[in-house]
C-alpha atoms as a PDB file:
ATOM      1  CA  UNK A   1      24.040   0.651 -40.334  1.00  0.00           C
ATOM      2  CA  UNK A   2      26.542  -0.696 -37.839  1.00  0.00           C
ATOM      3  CA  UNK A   3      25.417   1.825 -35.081  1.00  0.00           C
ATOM      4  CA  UNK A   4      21.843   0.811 -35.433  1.00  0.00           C
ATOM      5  CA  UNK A   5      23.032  -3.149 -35.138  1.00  0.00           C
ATOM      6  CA  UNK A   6      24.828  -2.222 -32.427  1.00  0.00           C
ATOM      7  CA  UNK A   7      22.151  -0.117 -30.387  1.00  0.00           C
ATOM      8  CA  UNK A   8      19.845  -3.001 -31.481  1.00  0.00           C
ATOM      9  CA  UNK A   9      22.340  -5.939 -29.846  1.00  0.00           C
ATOM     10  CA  UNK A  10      23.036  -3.954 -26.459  1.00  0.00           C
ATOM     11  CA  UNK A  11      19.049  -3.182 -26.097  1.00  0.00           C
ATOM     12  CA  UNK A  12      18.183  -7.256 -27.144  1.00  0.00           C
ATOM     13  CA  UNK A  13      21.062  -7.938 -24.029  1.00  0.00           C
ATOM     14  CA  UNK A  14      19.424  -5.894 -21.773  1.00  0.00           C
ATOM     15  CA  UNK A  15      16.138  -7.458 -22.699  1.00  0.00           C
ATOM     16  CA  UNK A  16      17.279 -10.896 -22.124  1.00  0.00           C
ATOM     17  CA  UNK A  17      19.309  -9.952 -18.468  1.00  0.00           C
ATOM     18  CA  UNK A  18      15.940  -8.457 -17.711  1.00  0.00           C
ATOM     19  CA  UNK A  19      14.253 -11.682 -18.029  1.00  0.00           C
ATOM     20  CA  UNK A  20      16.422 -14.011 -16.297  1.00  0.00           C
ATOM     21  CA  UNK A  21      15.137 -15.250 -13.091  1.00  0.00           C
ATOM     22  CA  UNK A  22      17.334 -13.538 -10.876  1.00  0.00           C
ATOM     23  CA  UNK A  23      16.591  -9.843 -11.822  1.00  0.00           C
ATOM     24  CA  UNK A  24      13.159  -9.470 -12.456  1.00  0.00           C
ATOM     25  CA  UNK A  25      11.473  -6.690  -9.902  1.00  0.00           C
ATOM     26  CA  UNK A  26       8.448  -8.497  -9.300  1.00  0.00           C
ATOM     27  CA  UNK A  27      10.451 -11.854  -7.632  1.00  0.00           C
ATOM     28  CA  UNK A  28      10.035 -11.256  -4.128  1.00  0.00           C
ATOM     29  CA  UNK A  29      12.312 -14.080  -2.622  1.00  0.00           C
ATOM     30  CA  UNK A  30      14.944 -16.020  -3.768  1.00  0.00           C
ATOM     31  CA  UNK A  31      15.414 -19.982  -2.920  1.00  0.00           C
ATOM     32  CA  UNK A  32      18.582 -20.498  -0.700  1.00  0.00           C
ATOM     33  CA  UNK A  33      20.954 -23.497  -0.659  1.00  0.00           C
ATOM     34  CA  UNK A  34      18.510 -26.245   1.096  1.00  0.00           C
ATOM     35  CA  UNK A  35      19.418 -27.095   5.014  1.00  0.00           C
ATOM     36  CA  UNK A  36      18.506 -30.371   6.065  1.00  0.00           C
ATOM     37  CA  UNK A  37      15.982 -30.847   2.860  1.00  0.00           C
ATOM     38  CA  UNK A  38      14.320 -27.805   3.740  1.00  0.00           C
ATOM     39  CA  UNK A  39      14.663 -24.583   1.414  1.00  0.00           C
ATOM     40  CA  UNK A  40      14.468 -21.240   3.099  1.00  0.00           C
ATOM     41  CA  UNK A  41      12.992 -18.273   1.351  1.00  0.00           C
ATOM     42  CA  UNK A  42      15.580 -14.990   1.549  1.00  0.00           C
ATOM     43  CA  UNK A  43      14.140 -11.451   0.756  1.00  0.00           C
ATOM     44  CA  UNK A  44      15.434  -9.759  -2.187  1.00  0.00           C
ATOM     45  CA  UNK A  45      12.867  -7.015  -2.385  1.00  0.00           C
ATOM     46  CA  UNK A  46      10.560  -5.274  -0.123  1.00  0.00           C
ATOM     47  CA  UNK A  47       7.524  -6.887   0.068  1.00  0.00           C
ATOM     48  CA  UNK A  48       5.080  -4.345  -1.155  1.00  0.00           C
ATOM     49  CA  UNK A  49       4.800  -1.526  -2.978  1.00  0.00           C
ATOM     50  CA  UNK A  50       3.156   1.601  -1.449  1.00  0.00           C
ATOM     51  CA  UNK A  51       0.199   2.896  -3.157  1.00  0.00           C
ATOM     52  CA  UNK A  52      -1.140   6.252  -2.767  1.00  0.00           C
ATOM     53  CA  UNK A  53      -4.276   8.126  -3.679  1.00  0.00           C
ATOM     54  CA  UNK A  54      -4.106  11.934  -4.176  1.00  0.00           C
ATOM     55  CA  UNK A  55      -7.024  13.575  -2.827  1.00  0.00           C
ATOM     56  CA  UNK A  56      -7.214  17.349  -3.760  1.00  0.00           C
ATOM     57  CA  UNK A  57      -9.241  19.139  -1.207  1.00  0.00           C
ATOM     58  CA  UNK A  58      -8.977  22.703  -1.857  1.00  0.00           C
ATOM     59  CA  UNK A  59      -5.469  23.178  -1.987  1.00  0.00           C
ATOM     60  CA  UNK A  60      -3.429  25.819  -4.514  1.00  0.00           C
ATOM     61  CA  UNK A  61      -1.858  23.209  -6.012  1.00  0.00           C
ATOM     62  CA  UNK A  62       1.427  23.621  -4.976  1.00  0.00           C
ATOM     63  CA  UNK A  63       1.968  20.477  -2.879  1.00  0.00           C
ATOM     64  CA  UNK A  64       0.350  18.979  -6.358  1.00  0.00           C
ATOM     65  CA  UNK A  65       3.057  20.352  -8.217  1.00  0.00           C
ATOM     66  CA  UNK A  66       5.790  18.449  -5.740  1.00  0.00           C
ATOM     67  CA  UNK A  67       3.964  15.178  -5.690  1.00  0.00           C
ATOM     68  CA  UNK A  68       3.812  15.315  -9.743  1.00  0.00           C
ATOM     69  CA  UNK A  69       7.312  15.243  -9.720  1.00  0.00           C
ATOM     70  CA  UNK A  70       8.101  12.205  -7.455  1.00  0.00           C
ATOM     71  CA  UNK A  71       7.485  10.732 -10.920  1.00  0.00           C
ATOM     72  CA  UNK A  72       9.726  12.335 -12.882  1.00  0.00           C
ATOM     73  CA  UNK A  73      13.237  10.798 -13.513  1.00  0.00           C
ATOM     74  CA  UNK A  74      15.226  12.647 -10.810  1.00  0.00           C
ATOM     75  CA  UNK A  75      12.682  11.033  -8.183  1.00  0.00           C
ATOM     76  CA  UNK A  76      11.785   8.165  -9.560  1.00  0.00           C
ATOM     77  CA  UNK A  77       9.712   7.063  -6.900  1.00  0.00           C
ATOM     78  CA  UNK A  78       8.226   4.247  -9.212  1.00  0.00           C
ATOM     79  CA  UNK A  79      11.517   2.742  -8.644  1.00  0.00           C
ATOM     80  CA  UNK A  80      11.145   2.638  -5.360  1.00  0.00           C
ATOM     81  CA  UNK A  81       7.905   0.759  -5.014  1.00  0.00           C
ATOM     82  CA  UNK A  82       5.730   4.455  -4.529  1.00  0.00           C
ATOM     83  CA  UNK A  83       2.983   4.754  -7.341  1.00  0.00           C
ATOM     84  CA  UNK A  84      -0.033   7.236  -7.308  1.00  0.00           C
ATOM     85  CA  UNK A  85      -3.598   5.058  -8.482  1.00  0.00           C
ATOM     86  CA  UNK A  86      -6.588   6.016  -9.389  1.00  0.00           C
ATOM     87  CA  UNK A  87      -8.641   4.228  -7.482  1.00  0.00           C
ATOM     88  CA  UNK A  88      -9.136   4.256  -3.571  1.00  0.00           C
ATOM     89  CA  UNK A  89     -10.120   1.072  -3.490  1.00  0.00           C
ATOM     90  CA  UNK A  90      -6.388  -0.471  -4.674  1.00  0.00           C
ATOM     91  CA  UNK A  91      -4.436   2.247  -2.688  1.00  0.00           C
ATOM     92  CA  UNK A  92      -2.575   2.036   1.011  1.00  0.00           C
ATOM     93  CA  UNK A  93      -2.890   5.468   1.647  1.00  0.00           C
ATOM     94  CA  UNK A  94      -4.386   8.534   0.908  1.00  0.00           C
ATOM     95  CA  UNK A  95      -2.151  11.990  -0.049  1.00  0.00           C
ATOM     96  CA  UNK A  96      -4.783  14.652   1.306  1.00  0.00           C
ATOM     97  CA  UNK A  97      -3.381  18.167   0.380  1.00  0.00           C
ATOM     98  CA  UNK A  98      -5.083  21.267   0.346  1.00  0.00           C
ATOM     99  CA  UNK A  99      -7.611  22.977   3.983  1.00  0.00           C
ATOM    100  CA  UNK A 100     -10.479  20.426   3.974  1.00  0.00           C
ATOM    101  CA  UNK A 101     -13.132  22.808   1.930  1.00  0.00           C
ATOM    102  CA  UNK A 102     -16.820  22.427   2.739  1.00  0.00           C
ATOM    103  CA  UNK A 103     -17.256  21.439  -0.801  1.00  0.00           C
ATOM    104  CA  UNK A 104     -14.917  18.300  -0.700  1.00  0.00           C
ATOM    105  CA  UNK A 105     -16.536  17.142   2.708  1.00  0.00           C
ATOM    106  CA  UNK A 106     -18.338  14.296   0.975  1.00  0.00           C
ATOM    107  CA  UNK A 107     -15.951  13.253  -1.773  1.00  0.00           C
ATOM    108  CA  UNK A 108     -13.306  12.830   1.116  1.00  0.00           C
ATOM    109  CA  UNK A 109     -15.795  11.034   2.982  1.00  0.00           C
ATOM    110  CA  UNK A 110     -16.400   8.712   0.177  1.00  0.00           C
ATOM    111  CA  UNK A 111     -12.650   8.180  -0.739  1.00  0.00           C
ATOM    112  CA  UNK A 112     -11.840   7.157   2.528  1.00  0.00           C
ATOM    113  CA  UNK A 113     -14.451   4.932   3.105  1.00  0.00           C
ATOM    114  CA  UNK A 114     -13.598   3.300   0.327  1.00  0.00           C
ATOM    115  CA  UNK A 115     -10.661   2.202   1.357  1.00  0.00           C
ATOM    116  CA  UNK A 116      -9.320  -1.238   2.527  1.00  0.00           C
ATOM    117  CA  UNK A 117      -8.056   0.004   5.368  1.00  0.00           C
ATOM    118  CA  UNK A 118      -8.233   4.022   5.921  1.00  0.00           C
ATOM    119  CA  UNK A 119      -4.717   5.607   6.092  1.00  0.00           C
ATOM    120  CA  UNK A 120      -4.281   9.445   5.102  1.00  0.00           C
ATOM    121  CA  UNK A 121      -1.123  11.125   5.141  1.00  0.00           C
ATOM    122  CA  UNK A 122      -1.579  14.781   5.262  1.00  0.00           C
ATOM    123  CA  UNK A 123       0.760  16.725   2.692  1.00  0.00           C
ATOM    124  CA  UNK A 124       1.493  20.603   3.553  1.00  0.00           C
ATOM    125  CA  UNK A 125       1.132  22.774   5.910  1.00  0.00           C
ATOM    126  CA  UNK A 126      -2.123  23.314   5.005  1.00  0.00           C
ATOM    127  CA  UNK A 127      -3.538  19.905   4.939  1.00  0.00           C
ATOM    128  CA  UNK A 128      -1.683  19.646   8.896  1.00  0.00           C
ATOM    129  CA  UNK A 129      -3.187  23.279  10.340  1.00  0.00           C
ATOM    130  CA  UNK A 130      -5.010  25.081   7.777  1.00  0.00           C
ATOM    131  CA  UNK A 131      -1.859  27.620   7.098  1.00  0.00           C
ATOM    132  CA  UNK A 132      -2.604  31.192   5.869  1.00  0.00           C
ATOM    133  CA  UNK A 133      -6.726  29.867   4.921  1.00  0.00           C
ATOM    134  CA  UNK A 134      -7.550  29.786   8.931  1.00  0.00           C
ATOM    135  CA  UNK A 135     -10.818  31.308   9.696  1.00  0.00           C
ATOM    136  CA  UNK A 136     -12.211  31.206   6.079  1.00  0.00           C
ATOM    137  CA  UNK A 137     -16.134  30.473   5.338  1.00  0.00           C
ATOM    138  CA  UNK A 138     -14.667  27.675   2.641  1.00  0.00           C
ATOM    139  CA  UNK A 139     -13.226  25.909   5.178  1.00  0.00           C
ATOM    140  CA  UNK A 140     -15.340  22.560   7.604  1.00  0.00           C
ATOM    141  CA  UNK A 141     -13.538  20.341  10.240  1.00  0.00           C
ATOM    142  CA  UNK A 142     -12.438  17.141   9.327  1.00  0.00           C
ATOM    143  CA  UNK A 143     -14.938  14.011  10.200  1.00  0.00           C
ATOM    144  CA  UNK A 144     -13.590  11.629  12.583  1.00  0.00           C
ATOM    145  CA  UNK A 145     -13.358   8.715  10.388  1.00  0.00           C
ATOM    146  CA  UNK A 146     -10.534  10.927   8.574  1.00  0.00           C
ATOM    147  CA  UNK A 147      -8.855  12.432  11.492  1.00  0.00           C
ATOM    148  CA  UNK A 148      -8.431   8.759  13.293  1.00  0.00           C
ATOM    149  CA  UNK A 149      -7.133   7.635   9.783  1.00  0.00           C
ATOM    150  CA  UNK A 150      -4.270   9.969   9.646  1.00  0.00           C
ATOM    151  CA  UNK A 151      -1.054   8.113  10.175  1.00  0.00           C
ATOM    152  CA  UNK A 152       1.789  10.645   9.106  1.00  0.00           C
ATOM    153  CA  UNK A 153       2.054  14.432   8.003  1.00  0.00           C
ATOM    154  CA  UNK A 154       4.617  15.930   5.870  1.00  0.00           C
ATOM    155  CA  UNK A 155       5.058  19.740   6.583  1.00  0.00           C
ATOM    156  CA  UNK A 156       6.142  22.631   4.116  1.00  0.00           C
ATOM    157  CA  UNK A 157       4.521  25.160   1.805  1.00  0.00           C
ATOM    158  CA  UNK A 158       5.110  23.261  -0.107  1.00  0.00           C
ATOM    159  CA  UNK A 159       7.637  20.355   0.886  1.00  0.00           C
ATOM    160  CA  UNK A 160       9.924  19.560  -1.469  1.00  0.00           C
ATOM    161  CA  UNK A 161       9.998  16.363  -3.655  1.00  0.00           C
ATOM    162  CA  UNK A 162      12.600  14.768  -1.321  1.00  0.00           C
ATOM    163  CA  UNK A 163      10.416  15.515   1.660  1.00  0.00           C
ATOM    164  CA  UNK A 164       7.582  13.895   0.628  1.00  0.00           C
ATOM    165  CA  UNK A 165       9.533  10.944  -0.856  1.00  0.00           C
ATOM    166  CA  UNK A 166      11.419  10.727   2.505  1.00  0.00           C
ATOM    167  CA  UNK A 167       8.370  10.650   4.115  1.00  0.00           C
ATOM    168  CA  UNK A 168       6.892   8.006   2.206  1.00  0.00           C
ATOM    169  CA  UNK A 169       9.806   5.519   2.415  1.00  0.00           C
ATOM    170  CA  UNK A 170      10.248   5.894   5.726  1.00  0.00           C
ATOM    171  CA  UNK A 171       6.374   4.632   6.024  1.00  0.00           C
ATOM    172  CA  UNK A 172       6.895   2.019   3.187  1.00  0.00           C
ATOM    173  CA  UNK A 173       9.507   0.042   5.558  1.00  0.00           C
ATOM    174  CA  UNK A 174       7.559   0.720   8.680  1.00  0.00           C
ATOM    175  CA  UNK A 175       4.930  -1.244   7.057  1.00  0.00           C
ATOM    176  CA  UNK A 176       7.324  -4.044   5.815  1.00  0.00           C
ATOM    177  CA  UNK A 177       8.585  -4.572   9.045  1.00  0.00           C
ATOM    178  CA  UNK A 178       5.860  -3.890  11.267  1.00  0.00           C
ATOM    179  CA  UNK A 179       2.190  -3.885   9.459  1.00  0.00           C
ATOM    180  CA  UNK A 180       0.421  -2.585  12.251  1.00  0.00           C
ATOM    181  CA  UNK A 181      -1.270   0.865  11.552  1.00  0.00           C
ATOM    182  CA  UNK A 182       0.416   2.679  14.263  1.00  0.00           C
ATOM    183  CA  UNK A 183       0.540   6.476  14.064  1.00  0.00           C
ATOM    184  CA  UNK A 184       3.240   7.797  11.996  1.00  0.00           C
ATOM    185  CA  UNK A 185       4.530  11.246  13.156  1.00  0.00           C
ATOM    186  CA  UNK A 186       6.993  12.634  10.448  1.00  0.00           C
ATOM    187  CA  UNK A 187       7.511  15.753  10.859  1.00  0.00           C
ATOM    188  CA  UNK A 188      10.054  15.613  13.372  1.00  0.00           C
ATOM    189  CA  UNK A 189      12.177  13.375  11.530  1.00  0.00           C
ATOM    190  CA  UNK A 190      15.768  13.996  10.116  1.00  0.00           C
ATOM    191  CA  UNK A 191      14.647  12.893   6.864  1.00  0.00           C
ATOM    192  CA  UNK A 192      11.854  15.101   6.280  1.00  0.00           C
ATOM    193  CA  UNK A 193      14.095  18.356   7.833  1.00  0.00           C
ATOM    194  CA  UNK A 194      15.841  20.152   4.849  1.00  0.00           C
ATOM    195  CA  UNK A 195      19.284  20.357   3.892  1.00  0.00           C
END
């Protein structure tokens, strides 16, 4: 009876720090002590979370494996402002994995376009050059309006969880500090190399 009041007290303290203005995740700025009259917003968080759409086109699932577990507790990419939605229409950026298959020509096509703003980050080494599937019958080219969306590309057969998380930070703050839609190469970068 006492160890259930006192899991009950310590979870009804965390409840209440959680709600105090200070530490809830979805303040984005914090008033500062007023200069002159005038109060000047400070940054606490990033300013946006990054949203991604997986898009499956022909891949053996591999790469899906790895981005299932950016959302497991030893990733927690949630945490960091990365979450996977279903629709196209609410996401940043698209996580293509797999060759590009003839049959998923006009579901890509469709999930791009209905994007905000058309950003696809390629995922594998098969989404970047086709890998071991070059020269297959399965396989079409990718329409323009995807290939001049493609902003970053994360290389490995599979890459790792940390990879792709790397990868994805790395483009998170190069949109909070610069929201142009630049093009993104990170595959040369020390945080996507393994260790």
């Amino acid at each position: 009876m006492a160890k259930q009041k006192t899991i009950r007290r310590l979870l009804f303290q965390h409840i209440g720090k959680m709600f105090r203005g200070d530490q809830l995740h979805t303040i984005t700025q914090k008033e500062e002590q007023p200069r002159q009259g005038v109060s000047v917003p400070v940054r606490i968080w990033s300013r946006r979370s990054l949203w991604i759409r997986h898009l499956d086109c022909g891949s053996c699932n591999g790469c899906e494996l790895e981005l299932t577990a950016l959302e497991n507790p030893v990733y927690d990419a949630q945490h960091l402002g990365i979450e996977f939605k279903s629709s196209p229409r609410h996401a940043d950026a698209i996580a293509m994995t797999g060759p590009f298959t003839r049959n998923l020509t006009e579901a890509a096509q469709l999930t791009v376009g209905a994007m905000p703003v058309p950003r696809v980050v390629l995922i594998g080494d098969c989404a970047i050059n086709r890998c071991i599937y070059q020269g297959s019958y399965a396989l079409a080219e990718r329409p323009p309006e995807i290939e001049n969306a493609i902003i970053a590309q994360v290389p490995g057969c599979p890459p790792t969880p940390k990879q792709i998380l790397d990868a994805l930070c790395q483009l998170k703050l190069s949109w909070t500090t610069d929201n142009s839609s630049a093009n993104y190469s990170l595959s040369e970068s020390p945080l996507t190399s393994e260790e």
